[in-house]
PDB file of N, CA and C in Angstrom:
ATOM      1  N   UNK A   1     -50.401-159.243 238.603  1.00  0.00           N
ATOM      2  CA  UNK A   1     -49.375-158.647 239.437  1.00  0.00           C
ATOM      3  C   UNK A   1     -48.020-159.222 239.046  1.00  0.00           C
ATOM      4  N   UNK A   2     -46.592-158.058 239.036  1.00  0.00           N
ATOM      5  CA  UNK A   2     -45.614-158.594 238.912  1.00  0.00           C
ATOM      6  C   UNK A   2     -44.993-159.348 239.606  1.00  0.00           C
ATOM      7  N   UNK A   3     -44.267-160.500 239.894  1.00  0.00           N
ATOM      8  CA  UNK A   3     -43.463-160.963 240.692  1.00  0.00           C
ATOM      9  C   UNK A   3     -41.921-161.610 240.562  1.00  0.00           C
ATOM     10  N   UNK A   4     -41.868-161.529 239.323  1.00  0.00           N
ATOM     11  CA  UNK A   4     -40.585-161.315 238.743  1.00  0.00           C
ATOM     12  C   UNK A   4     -40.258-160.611 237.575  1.00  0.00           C
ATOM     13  N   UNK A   5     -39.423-159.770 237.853  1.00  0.00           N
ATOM     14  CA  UNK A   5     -38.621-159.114 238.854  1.00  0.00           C
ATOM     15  C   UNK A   5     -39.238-158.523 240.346  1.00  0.00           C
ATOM     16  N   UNK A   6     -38.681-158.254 240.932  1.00  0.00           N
ATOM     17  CA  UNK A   6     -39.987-157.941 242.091  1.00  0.00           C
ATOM     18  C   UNK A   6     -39.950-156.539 241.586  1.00  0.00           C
ATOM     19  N   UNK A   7     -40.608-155.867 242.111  1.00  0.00           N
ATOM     20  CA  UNK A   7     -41.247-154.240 241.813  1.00  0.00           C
ATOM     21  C   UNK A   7     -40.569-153.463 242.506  1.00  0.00           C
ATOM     22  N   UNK A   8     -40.257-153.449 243.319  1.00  0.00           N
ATOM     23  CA  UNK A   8     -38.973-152.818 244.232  1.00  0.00           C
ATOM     24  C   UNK A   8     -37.637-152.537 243.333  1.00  0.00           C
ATOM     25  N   UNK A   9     -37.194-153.525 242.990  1.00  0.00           N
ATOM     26  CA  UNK A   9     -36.031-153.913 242.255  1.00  0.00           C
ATOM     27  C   UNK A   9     -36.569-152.607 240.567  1.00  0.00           C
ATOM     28  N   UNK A  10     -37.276-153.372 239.878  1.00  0.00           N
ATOM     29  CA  UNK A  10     -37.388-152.724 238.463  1.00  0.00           C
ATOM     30  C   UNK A  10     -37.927-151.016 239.223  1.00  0.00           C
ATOM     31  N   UNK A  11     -38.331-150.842 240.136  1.00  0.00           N
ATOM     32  CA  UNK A  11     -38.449-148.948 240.493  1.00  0.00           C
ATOM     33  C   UNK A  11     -37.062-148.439 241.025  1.00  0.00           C
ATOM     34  N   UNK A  12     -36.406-149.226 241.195  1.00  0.00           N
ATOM     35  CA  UNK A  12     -34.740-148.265 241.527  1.00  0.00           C
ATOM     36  C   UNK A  12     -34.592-147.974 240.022  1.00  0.00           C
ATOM     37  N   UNK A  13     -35.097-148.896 238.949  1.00  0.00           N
ATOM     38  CA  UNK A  13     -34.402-148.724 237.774  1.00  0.00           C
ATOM     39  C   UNK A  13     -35.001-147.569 237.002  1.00  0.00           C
ATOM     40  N   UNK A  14     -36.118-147.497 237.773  1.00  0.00           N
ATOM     41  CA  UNK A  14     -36.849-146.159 236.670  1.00  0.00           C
ATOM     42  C   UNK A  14     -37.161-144.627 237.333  1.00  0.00           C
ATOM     43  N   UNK A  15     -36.768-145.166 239.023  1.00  0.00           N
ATOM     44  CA  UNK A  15     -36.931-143.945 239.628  1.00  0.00           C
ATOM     45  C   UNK A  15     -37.662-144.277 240.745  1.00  0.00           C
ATOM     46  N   UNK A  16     -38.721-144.537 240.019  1.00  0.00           N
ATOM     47  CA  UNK A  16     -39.910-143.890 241.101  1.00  0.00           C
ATOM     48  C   UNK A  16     -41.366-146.150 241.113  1.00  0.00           C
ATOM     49  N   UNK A  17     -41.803-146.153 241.709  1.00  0.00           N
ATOM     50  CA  UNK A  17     -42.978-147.190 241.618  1.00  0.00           C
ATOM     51  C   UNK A  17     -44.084-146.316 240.225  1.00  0.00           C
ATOM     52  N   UNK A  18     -44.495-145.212 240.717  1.00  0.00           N
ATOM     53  CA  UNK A  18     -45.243-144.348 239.719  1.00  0.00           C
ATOM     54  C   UNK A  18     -44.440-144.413 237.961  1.00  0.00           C
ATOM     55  N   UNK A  19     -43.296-143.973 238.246  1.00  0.00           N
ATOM     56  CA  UNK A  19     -42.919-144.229 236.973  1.00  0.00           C
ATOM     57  C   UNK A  19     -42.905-145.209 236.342  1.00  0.00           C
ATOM     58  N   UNK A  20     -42.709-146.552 237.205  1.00  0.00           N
ATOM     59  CA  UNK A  20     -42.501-147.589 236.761  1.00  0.00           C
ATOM     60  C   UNK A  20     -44.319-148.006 236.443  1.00  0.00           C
ATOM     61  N   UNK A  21     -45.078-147.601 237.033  1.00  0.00           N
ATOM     62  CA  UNK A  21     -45.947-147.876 236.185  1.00  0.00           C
ATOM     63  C   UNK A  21     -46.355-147.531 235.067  1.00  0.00           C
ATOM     64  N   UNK A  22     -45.847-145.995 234.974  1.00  0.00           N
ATOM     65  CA  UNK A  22     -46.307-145.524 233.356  1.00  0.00           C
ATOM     66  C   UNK A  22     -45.875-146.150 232.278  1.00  0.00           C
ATOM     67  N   UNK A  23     -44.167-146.231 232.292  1.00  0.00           N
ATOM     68  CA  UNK A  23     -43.208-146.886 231.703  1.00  0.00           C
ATOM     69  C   UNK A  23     -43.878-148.874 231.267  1.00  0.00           C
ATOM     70  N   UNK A  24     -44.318-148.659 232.062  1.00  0.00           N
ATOM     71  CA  UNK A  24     -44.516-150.571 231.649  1.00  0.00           C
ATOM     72  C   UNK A  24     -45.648-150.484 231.138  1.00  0.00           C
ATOM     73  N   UNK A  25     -46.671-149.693 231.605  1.00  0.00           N
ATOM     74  CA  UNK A  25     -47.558-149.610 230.596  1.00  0.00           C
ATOM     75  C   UNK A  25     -47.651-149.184 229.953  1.00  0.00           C
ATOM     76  N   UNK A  26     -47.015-148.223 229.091  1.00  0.00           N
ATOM     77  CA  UNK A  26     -46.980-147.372 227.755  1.00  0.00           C
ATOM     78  C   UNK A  26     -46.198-148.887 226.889  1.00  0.00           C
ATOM     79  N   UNK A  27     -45.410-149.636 227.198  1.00  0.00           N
ATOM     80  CA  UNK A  27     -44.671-150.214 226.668  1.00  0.00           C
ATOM     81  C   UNK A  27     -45.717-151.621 226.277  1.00  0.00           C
ATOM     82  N   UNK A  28     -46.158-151.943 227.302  1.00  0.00           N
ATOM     83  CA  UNK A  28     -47.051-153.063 227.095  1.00  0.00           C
ATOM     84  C   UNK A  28     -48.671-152.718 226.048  1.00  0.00           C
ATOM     85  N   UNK A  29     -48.878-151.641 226.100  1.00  0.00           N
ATOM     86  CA  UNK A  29     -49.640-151.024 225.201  1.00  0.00           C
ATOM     87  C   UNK A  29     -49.224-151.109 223.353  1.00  0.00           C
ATOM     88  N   UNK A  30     -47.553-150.572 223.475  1.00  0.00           N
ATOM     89  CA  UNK A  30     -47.200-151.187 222.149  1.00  0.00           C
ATOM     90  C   UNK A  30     -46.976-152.381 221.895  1.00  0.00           C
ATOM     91  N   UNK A  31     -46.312-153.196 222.843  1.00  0.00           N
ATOM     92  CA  UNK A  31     -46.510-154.424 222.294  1.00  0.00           C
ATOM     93  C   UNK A  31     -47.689-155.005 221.653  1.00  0.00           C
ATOM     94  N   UNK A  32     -48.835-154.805 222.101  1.00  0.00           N
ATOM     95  CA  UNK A  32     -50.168-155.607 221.850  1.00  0.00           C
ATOM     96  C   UNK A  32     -50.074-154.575 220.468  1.00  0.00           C
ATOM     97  N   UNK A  33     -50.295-153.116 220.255  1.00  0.00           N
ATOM     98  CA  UNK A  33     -49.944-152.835 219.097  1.00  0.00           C
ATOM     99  C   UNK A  33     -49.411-153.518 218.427  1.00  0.00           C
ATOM    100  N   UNK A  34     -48.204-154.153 218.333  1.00  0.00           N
ATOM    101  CA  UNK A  34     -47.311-154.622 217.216  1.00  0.00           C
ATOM    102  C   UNK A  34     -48.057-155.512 217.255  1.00  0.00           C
ATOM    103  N   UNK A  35     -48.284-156.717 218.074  1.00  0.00           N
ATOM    104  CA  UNK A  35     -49.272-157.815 217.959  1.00  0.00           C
ATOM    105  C   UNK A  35     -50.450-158.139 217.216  1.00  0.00           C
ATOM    106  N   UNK A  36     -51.287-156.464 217.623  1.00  0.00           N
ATOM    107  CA  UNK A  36     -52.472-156.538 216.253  1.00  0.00           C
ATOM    108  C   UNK A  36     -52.005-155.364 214.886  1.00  0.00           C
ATOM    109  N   UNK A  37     -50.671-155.059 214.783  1.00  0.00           N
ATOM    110  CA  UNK A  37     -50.816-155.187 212.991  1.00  0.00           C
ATOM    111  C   UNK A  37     -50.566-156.010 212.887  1.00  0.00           C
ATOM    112  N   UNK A  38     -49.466-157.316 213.340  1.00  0.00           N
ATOM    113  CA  UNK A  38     -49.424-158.519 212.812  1.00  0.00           C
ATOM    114  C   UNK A  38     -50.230-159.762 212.630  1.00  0.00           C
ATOM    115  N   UNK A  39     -51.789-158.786 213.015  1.00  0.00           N
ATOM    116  CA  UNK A  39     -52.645-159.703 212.970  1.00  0.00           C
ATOM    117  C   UNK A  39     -52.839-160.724 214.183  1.00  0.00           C
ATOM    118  N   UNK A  40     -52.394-160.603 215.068  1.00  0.00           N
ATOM    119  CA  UNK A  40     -52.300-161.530 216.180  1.00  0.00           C
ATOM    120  C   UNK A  40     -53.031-161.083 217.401  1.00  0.00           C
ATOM    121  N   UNK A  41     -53.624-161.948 218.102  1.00  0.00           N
ATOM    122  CA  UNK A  41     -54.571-161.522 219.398  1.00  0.00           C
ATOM    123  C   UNK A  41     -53.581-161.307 220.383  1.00  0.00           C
ATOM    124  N   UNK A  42     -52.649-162.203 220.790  1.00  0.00           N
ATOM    125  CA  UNK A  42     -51.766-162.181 221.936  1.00  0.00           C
ATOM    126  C   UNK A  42     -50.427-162.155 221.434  1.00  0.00           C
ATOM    127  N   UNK A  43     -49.703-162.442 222.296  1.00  0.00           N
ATOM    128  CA  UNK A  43     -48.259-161.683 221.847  1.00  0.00           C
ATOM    129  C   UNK A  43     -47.652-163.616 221.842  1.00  0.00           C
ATOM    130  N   UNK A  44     -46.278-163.588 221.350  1.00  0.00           N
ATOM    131  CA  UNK A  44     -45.738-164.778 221.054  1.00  0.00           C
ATOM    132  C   UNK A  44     -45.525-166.031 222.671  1.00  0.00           C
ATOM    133  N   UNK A  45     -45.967-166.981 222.058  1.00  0.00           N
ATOM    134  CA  UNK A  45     -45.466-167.954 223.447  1.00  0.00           C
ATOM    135  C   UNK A  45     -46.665-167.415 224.684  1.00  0.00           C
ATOM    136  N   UNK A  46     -47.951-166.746 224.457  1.00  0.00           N
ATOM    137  CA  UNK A  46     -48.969-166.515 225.278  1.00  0.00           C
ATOM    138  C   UNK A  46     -47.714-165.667 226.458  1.00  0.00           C
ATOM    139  N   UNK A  47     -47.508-164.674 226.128  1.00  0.00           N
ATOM    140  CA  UNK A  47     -46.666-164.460 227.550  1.00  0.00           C
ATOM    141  C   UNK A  47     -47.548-163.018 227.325  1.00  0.00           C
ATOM    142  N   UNK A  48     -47.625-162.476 228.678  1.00  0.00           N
ATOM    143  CA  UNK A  48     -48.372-161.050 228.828  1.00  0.00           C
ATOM    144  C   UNK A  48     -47.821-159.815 228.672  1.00  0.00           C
ATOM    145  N   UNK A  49     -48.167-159.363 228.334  1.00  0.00           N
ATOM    146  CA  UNK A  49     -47.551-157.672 227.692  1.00  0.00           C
ATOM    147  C   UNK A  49     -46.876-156.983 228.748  1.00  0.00           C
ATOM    148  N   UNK A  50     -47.766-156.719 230.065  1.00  0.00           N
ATOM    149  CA  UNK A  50     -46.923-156.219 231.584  1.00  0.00           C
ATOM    150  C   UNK A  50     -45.808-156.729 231.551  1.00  0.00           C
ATOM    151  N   UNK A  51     -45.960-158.071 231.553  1.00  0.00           N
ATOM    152  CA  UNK A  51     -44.716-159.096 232.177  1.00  0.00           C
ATOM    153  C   UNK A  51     -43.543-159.259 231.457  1.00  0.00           C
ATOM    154  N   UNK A  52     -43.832-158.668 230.215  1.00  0.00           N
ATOM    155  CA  UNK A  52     -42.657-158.708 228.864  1.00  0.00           C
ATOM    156  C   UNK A  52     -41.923-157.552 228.949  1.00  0.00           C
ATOM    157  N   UNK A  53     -42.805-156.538 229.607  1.00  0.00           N
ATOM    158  CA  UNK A  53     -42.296-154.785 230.044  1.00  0.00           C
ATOM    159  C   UNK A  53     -41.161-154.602 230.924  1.00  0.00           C
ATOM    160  N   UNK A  54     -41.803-155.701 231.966  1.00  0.00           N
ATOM    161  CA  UNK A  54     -41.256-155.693 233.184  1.00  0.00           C
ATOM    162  C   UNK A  54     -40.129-156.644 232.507  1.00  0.00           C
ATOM    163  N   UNK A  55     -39.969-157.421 232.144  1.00  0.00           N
ATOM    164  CA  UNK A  55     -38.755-158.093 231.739  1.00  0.00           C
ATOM    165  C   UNK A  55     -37.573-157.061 231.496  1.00  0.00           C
ATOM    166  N   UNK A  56     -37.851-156.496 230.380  1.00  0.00           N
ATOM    167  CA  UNK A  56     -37.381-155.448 229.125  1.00  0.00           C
ATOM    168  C   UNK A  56     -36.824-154.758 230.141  1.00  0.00           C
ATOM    169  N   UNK A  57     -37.631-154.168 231.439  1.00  0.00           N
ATOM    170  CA  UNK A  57     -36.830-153.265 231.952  1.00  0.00           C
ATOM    171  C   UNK A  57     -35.777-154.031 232.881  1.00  0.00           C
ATOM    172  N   UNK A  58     -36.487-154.851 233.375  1.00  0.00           N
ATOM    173  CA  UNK A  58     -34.963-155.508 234.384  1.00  0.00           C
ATOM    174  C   UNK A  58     -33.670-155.793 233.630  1.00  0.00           C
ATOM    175  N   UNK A  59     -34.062-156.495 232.554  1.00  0.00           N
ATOM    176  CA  UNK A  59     -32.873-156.924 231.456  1.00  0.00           C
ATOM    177  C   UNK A  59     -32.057-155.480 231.055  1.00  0.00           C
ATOM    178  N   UNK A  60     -32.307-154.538 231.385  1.00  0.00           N
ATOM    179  CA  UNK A  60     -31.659-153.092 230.511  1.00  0.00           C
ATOM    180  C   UNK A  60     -32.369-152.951 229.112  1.00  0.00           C
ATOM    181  N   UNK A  61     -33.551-153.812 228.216  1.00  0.00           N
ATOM    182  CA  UNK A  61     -33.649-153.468 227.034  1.00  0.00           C
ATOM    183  C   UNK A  61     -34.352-151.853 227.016  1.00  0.00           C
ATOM    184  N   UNK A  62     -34.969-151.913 228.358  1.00  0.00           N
ATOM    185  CA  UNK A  62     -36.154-150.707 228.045  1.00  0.00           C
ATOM    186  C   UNK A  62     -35.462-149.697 228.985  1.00  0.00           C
ATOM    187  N   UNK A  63     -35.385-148.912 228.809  1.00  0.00           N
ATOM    188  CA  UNK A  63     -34.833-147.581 229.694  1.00  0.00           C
ATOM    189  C   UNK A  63     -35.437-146.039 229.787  1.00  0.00           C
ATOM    190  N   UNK A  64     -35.994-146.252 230.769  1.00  0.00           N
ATOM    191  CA  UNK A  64     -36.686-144.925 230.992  1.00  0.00           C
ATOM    192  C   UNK A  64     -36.108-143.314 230.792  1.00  0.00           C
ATOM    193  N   UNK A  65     -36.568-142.255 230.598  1.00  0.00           N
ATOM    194  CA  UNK A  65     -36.035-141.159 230.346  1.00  0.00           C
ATOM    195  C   UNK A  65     -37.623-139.928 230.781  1.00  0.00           C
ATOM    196  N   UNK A  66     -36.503-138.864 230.934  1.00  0.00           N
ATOM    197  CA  UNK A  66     -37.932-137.563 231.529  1.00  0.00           C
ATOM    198  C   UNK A  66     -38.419-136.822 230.237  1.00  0.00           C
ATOM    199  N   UNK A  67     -39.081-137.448 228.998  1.00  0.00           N
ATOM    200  CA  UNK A  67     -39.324-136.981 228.184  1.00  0.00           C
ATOM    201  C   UNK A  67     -40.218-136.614 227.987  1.00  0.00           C
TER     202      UNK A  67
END
């Protein structure tokens, strides 16, 4: 479960709680992608794929769209 950012907060940013779940998980899905072509089980510094999503989006890196 997320708890930072709280979940409230990162769903104003994407719209909706629903969206915000698709969005973090489509995203956390590629990460572990990039992770295993690089040959790697987990992602850098053991940090979790959700929680790197959820970062991405609070920070502004990741930004949702109705595509």
């Amino acid at each position: 479960m997320i708890h930072k950012p709280p979940i409230d907060e990162l769903a104003e940013k994407v719209g909706s709680k629903y969206a915000l779940c698709v969005v973090t998980s489509k995203r956390a899905r590629q990460l572990m992608e990039q992770a295993a072509n690089q040959g790697l089980t987990t992602l850098p510094n053991n940090e979790k794929p959700l929680s790197t999503a959820a970062q991405e989006i609070y920070g502004g890196k990741l930004i949702a769209t109705n595509d």
